[in-house]
C-alpha atoms as a PDB file:
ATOM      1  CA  UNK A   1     -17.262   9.322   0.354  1.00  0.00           C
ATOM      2  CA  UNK A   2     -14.175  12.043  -0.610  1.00  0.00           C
ATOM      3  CA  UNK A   3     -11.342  11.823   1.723  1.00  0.00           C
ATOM      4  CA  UNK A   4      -9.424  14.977   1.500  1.00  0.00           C
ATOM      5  CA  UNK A   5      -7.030  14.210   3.660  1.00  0.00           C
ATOM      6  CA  UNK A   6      -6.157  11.023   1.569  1.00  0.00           C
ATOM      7  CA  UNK A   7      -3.231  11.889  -0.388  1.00  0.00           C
ATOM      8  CA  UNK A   8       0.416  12.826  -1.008  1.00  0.00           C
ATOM      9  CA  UNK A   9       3.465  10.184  -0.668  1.00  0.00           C
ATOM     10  CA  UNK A  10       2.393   7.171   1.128  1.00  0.00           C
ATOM     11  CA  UNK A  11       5.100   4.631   2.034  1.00  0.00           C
ATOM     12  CA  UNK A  12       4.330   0.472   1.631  1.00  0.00           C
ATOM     13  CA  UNK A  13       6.253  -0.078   4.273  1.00  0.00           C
ATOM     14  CA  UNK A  14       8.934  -3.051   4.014  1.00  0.00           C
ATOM     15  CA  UNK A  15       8.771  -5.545   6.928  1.00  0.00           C
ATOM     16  CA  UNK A  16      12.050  -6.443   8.651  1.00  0.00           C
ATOM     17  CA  UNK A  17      11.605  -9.928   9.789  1.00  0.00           C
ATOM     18  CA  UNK A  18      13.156 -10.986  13.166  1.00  0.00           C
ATOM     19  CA  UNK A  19      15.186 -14.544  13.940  1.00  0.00           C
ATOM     20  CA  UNK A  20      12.181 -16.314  14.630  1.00  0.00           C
ATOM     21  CA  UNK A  21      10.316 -15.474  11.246  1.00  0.00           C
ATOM     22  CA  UNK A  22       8.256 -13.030  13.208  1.00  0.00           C
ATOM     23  CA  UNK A  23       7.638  -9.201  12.683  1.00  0.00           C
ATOM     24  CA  UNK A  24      10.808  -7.083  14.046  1.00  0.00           C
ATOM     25  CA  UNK A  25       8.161  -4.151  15.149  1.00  0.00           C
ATOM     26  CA  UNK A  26      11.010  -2.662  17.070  1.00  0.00           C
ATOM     27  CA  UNK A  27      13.081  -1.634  13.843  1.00  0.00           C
ATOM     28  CA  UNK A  28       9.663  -1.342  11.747  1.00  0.00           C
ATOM     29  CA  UNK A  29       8.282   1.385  14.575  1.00  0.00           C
ATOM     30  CA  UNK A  30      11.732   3.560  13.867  1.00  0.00           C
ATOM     31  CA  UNK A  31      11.908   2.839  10.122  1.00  0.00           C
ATOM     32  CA  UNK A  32       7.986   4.629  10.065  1.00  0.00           C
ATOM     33  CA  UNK A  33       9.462   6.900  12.195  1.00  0.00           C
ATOM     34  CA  UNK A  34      11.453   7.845   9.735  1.00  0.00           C
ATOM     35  CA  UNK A  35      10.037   8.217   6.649  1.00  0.00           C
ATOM     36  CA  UNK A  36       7.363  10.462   8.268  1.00  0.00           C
ATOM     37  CA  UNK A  37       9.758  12.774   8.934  1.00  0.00           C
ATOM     38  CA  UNK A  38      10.716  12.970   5.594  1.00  0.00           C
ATOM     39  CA  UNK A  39       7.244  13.780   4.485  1.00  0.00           C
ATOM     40  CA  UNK A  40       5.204  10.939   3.814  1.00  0.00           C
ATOM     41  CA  UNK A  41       1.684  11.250   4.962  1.00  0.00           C
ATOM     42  CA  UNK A  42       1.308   7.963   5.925  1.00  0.00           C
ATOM     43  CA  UNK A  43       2.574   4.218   5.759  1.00  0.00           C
ATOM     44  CA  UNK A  44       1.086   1.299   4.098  1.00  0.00           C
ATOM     45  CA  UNK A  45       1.999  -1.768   6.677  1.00  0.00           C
ATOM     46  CA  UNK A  46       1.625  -5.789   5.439  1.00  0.00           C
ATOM     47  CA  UNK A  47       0.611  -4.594   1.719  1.00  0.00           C
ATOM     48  CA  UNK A  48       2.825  -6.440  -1.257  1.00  0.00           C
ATOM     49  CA  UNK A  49       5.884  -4.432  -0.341  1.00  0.00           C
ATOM     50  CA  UNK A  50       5.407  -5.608   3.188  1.00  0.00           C
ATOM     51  CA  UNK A  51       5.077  -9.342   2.703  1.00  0.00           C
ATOM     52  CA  UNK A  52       1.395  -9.379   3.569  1.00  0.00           C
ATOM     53  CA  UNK A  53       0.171 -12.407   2.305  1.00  0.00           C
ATOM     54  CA  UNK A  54       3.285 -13.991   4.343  1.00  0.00           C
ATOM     55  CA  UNK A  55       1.680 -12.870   7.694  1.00  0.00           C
ATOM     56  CA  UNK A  56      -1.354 -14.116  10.113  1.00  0.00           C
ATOM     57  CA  UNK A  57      -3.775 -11.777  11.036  1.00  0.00           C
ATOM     58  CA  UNK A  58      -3.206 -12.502  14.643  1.00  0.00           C
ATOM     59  CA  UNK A  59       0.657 -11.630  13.433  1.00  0.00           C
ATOM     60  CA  UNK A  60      -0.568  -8.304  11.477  1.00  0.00           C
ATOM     61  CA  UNK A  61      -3.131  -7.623  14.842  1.00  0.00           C
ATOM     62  CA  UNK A  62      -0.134  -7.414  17.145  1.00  0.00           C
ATOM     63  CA  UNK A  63       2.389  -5.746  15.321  1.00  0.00           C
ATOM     64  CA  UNK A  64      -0.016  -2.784  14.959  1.00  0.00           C
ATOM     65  CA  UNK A  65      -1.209  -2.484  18.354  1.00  0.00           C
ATOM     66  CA  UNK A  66       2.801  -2.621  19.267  1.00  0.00           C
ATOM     67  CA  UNK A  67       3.451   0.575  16.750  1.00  0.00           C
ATOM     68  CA  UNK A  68       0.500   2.214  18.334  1.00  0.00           C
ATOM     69  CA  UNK A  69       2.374   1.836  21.770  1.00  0.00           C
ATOM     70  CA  UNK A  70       5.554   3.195  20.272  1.00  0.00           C
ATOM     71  CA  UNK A  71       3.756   6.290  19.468  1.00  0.00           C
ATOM     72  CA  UNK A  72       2.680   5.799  15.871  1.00  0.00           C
ATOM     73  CA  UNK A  73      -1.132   7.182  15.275  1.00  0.00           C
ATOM     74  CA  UNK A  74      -3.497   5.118  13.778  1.00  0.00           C
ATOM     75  CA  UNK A  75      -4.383   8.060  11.279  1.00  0.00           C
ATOM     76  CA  UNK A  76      -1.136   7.702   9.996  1.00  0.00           C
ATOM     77  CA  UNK A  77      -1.432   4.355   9.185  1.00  0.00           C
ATOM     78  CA  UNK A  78      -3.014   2.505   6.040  1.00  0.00           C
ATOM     79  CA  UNK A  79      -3.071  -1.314   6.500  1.00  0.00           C
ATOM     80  CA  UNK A  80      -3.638  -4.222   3.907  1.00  0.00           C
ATOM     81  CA  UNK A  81      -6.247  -6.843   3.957  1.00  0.00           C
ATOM     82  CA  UNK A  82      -4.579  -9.524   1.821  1.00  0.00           C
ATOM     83  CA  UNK A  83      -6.615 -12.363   2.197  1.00  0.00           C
ATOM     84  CA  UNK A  84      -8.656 -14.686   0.590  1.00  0.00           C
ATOM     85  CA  UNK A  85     -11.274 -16.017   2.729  1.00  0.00           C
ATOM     86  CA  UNK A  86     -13.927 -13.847   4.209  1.00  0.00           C
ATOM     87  CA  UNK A  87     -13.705 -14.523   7.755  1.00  0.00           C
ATOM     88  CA  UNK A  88      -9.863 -13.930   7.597  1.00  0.00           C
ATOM     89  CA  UNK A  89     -10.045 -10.846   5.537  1.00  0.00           C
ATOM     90  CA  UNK A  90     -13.025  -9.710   7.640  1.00  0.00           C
ATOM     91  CA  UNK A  91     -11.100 -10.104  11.076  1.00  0.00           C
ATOM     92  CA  UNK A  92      -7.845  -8.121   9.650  1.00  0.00           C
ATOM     93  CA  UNK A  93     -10.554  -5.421   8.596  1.00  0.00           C
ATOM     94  CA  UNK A  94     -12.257  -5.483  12.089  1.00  0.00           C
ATOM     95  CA  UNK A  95      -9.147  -5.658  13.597  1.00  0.00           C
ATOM     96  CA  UNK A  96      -7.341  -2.343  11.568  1.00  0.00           C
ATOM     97  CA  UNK A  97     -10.435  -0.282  12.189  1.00  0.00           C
ATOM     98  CA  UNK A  98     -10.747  -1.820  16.499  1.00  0.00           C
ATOM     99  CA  UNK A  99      -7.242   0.577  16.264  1.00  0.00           C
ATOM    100  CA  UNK A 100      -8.813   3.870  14.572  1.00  0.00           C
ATOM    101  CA  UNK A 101      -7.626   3.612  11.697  1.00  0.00           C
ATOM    102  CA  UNK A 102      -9.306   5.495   9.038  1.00  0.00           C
ATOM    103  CA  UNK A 103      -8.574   3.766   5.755  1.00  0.00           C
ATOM    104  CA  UNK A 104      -7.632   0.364   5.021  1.00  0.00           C
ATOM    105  CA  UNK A 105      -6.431  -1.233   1.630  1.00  0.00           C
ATOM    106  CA  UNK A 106      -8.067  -4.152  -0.007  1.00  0.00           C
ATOM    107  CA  UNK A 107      -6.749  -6.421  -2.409  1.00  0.00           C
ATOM    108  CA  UNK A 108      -9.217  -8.727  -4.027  1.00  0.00           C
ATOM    109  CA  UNK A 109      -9.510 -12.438  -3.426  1.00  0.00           C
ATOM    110  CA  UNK A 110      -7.077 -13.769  -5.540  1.00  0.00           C
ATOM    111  CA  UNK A 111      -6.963 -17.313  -6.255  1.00  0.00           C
ATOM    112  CA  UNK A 112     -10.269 -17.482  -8.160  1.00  0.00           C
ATOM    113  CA  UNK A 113      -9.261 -14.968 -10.862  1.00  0.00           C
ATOM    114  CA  UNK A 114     -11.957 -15.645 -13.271  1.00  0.00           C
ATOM    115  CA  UNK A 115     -14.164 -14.821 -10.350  1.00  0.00           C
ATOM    116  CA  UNK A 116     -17.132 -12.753 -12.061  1.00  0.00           C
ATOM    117  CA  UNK A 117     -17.885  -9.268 -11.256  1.00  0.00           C
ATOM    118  CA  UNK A 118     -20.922 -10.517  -9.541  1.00  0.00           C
ATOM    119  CA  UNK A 119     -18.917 -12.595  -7.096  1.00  0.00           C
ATOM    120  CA  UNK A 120     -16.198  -9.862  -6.056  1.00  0.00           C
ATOM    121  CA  UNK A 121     -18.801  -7.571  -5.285  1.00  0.00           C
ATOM    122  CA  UNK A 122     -20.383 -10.144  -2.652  1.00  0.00           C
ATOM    123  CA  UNK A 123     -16.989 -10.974  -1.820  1.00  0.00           C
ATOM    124  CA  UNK A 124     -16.486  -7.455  -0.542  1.00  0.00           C
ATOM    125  CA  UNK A 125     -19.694  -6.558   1.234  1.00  0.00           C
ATOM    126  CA  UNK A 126     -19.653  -9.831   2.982  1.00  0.00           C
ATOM    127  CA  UNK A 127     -15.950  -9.342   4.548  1.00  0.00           C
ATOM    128  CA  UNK A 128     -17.305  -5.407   5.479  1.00  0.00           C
ATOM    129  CA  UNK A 129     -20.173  -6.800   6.828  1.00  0.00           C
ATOM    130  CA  UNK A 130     -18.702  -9.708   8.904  1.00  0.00           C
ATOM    131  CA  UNK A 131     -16.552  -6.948   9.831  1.00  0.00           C
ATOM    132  CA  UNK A 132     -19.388  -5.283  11.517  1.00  0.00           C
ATOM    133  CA  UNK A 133     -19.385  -2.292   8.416  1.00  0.00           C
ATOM    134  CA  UNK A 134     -16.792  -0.178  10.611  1.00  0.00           C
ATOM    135  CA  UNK A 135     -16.469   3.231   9.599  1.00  0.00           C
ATOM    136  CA  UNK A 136     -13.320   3.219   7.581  1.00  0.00           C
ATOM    137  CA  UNK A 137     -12.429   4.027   3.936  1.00  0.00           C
ATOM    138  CA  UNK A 138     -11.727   1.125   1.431  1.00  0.00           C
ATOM    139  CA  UNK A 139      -9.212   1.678  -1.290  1.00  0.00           C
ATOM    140  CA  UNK A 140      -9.417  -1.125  -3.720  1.00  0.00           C
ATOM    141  CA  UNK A 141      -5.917  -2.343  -4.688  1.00  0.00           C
ATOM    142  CA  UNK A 142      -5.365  -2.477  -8.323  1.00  0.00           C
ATOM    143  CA  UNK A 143      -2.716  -5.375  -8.804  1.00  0.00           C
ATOM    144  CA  UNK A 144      -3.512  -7.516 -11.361  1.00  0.00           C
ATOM    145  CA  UNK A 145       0.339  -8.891 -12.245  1.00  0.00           C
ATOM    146  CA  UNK A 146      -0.018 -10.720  -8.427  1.00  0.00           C
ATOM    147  CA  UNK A 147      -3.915 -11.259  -7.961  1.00  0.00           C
ATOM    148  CA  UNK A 148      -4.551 -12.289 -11.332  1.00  0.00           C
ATOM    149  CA  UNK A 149      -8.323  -9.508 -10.594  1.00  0.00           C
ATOM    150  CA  UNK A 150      -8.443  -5.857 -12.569  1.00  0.00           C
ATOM    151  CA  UNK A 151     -10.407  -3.747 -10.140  1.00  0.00           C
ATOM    152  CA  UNK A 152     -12.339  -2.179 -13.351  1.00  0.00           C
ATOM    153  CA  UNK A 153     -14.273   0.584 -13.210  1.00  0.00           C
ATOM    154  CA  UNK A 154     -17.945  -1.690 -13.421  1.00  0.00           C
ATOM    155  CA  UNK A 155     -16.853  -2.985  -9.954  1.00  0.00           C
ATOM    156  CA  UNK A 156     -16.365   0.280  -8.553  1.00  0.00           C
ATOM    157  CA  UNK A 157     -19.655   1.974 -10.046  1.00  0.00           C
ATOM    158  CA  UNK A 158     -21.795  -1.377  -8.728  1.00  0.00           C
ATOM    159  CA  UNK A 159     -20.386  -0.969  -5.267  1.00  0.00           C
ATOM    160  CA  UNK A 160     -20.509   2.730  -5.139  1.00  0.00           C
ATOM    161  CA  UNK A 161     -24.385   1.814  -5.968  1.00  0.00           C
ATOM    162  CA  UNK A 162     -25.135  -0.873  -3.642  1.00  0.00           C
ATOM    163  CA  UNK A 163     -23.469   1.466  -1.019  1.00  0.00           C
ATOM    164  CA  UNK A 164     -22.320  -1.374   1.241  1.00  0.00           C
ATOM    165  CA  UNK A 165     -18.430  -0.691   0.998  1.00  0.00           C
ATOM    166  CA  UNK A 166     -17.616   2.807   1.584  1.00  0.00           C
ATOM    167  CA  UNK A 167     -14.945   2.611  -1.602  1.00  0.00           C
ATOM    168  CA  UNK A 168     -13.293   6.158  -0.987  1.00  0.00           C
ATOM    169  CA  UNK A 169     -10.047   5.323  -3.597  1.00  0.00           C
ATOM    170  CA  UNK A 170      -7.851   2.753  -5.694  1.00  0.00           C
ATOM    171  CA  UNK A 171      -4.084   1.785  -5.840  1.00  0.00           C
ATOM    172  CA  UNK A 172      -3.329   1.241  -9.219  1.00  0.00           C
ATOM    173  CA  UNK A 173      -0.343  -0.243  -9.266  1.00  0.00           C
ATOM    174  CA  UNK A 174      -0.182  -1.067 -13.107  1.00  0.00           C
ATOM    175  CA  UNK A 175       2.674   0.905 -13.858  1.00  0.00           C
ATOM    176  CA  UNK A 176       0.857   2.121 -16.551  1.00  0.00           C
ATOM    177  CA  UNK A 177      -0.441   6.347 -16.900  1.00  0.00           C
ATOM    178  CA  UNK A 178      -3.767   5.650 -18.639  1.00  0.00           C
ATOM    179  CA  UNK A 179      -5.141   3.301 -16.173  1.00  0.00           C
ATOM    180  CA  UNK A 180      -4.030   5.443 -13.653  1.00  0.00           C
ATOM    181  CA  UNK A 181      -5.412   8.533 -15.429  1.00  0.00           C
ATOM    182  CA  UNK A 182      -8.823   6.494 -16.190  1.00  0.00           C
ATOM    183  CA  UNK A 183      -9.982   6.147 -12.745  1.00  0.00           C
ATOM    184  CA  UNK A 184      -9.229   9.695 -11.870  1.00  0.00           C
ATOM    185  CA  UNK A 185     -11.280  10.829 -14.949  1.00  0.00           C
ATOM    186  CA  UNK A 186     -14.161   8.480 -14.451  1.00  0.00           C
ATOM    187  CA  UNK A 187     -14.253   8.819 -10.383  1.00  0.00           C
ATOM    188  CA  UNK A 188     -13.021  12.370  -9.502  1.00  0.00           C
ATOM    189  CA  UNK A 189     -14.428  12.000  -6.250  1.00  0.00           C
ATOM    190  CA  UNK A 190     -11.859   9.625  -5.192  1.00  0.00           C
ATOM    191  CA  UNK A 191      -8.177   9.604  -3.886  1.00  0.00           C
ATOM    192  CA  UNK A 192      -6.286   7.545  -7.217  1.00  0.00           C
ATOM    193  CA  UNK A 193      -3.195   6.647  -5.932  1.00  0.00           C
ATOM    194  CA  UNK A 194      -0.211   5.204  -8.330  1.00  0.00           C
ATOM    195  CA  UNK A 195       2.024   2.143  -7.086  1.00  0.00           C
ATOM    196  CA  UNK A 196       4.741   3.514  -9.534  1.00  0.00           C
ATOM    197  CA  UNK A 197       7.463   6.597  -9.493  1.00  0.00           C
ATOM    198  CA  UNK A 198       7.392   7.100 -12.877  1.00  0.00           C
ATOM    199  CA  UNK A 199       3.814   7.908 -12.724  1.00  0.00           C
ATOM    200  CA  UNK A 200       3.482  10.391  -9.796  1.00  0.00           C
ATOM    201  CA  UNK A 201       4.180  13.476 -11.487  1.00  0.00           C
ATOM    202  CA  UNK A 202       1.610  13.051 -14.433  1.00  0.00           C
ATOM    203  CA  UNK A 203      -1.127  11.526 -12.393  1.00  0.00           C
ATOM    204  CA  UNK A 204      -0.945  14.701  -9.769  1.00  0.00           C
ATOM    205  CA  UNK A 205      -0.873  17.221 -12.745  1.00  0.00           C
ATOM    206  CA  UNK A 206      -4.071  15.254 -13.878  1.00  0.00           C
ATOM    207  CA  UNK A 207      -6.039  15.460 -10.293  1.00  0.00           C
ATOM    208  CA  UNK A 208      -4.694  12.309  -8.408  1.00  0.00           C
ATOM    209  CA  UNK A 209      -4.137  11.683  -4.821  1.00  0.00           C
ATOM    210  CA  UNK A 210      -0.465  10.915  -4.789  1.00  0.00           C
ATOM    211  CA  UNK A 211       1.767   7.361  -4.884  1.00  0.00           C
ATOM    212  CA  UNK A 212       1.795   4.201  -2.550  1.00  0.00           C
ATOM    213  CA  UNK A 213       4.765   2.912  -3.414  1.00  0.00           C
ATOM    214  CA  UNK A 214       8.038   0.845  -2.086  1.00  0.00           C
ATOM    215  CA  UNK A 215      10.392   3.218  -2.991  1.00  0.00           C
ATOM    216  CA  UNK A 216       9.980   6.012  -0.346  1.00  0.00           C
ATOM    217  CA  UNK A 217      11.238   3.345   1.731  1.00  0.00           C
ATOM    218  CA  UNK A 218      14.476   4.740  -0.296  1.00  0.00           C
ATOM    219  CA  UNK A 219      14.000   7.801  -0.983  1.00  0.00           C
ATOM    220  CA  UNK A 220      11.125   9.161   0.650  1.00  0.00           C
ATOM    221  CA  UNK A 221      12.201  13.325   0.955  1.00  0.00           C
ATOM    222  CA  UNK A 222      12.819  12.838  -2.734  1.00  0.00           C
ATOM    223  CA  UNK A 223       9.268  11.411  -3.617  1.00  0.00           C
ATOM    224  CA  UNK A 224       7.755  14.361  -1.392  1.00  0.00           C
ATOM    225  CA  UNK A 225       9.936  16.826  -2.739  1.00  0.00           C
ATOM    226  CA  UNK A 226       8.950  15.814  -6.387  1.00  0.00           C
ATOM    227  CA  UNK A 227       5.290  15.525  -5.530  1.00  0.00           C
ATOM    228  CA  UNK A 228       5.421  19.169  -4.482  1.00  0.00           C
ATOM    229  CA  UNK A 229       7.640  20.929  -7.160  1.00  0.00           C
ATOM    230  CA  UNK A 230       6.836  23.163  -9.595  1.00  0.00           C
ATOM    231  CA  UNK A 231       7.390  22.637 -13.027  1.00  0.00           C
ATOM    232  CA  UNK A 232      10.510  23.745 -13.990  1.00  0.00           C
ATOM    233  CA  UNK A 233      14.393  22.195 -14.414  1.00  0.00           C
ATOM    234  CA  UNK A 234      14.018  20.838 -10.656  1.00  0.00           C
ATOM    235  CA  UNK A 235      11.231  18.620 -10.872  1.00  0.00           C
ATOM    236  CA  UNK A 236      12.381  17.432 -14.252  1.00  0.00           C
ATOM    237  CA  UNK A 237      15.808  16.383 -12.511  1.00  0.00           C
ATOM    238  CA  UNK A 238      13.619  14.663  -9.870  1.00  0.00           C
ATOM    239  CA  UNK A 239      11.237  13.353 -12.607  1.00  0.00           C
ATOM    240  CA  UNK A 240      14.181  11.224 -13.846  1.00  0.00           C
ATOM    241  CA  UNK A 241      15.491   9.779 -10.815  1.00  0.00           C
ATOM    242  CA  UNK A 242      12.620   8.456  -9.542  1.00  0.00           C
ATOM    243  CA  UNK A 243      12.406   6.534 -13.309  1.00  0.00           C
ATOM    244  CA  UNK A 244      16.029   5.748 -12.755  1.00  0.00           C
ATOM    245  CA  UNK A 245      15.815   4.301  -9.266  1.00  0.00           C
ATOM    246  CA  UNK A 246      12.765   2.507  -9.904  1.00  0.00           C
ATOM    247  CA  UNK A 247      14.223   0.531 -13.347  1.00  0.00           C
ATOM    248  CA  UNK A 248      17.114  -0.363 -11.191  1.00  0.00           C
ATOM    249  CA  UNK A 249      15.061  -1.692  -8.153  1.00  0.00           C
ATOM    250  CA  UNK A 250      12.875  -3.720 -10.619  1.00  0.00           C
ATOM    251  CA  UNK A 251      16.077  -5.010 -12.398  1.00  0.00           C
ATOM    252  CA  UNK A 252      17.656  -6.464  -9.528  1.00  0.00           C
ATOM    253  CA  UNK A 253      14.775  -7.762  -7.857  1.00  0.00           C
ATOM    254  CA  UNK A 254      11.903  -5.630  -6.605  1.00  0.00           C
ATOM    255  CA  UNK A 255      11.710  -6.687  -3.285  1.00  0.00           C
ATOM    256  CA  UNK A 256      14.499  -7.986  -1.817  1.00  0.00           C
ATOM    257  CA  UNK A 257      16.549  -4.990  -3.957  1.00  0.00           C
ATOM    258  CA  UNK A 258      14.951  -2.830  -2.007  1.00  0.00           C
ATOM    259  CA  UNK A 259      15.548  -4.749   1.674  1.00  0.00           C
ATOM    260  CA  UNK A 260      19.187  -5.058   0.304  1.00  0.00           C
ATOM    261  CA  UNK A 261      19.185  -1.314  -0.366  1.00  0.00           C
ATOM    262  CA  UNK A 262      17.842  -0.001   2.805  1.00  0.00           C
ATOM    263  CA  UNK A 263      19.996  -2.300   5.145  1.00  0.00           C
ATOM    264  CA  UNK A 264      22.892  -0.705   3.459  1.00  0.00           C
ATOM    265  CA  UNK A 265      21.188   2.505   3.804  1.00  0.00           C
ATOM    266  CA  UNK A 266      21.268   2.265   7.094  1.00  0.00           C
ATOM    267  CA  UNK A 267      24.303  -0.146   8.161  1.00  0.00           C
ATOM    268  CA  UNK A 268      21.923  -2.774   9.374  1.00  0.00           C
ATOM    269  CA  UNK A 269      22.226  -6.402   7.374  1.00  0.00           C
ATOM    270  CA  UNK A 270      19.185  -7.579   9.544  1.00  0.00           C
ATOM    271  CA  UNK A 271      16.875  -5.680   6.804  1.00  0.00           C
ATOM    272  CA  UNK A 272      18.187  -8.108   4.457  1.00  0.00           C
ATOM    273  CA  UNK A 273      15.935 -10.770   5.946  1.00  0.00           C
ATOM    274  CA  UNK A 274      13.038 -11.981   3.594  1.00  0.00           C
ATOM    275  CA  UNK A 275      10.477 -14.041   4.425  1.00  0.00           C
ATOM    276  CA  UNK A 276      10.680 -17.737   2.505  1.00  0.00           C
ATOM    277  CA  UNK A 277       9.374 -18.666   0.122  1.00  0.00           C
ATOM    278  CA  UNK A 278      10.978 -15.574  -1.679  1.00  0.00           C
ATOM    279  CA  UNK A 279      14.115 -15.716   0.042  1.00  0.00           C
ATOM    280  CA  UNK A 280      16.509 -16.466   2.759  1.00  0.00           C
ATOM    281  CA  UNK A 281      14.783 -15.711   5.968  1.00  0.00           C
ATOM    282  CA  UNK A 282      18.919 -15.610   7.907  1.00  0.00           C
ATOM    283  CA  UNK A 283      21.090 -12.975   7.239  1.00  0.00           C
ATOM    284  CA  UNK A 284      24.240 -14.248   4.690  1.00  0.00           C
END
């Protein structure tokens, strides 16, 4: 179930939110545009970073078929499912691979989080096969600080087994090297992505897959750049900036730091936006 072309600096992609609440797929289309050219392999859309429990599938559905007509591939694309019923999830997953997509990223249901390991593993081979069991790589999203669910490495090994869900790699976005480092030691075969700066460099060295993260929303040449450098004075120098830009995102925010950030970036306040309940959906 390898992917090899599953790796490097993937971008979760902020959403800038138009007057009406809606998706601003306009200014989204030129912001994936962009960070692209810097590098990035491909862009996460509607994942954490991209409000995605905040959007409708029918939402999600048309924004994507919009990028498509403004000459984004599907291939470069990596979607969310963030649902928690299996019909919804299941049409967001039939819907991402109706596009060609390749890969798609699942988080787990995540309002029952003492769900047992029986119960996610029915969860997810009854969403892939309402779905109609496309042809299109899962990578399990590793979140527990938001879904409250660890995807642990029992749940990967029974699915791998049962063979339902074609599980070809994980976000961990933990923040923390040993997970990170665990999943690449225990499942080699798969892409193991980090959610966090700080652990790009380390996890590479070790045989991971790269970073799906917010800040290349920032910074994206930088991220590629440091994903690529030798060891040496150079990718030390870019070692610590990602730490330092990602402490100071966290501190003042996470999320609407980095919206702030990139509609100063690039002399736009409508970036600013953020869906309610987290924020002020006008610009002020």
């Amino acid at each position: 179930m390898a992917r090899p072309d599953l790796k490097g600096v993937i971008t979760a992609a902020l959403t800038p939110i138009d007057d009406e609440l809606g998706i601003d797929v306009p200014r989204l289309a030129a912001h994936i545009k962009s960070v692209l050219a810097d590098g990035c392999t491909m862009v996460s859309t509607f994942g954490t970073t991209g409000e995605g429990t905040s959007f409708s599938g029918r939402e999600k559905r048309a924004a994507h078929a919009a990028l498509l007509a403004a000459g984004i591939a599907p291939t470069q694309l990596l979607p969310a499912v963030m649902a928690c019923a299996v019909d919804e999830a299941a049409g967001q997953l039939a819907d991402i691979a109706d596009i060609g997509c390749r890969h798609v990223l699942i988080l787990p249901p995540f309002y029952y989080r003492q769900a047992p390991l029986s119960g996610l593993v029915q969860y997810l081979e009854a969403l892939y096969r309402r779905a109609n069991s496309p042809d299109i790589g899962v990578v399990l999203y590793n979140i527990p600080a938001m879904s409250g669910i660890t995807i642990t490495h029992d749940l990967i090994v029974r699915l791998k087994e049962r063979g339902v869900v074609p599980v070809v790699g994980v976000k961990d976005s933990t923040g923390n090297l040993e997970s990170g480092l665990s999943y690449v030691k225990a499942f080699p075969e798969l892409s193991i992505f980090t959610g966090d700066d700080r652990v790009l460099s380390p996890l590479l060295k070790a045989g991971g897959a790269g970073m799906i993260g917010g800040l290349p929303n920032l910074y994206a040449a930088d991220l590629v750049a440091l994903s690529k450098a030798p060891e040496g004075p150079e990718k030390q120098r870019l070692v610590e900036l990602a730490g330092a830009r990602i402490a100071d995102i966290d501190a003042r925010g996470g999320l609407t730091a980095l919206k702030a950030d990139l509609a100063k970036k690039l002399s736009d306040p409508n970036w600013t936006r953020v869906l309610p309940p987290l924020g002020l959906a006008a610009v002020g």
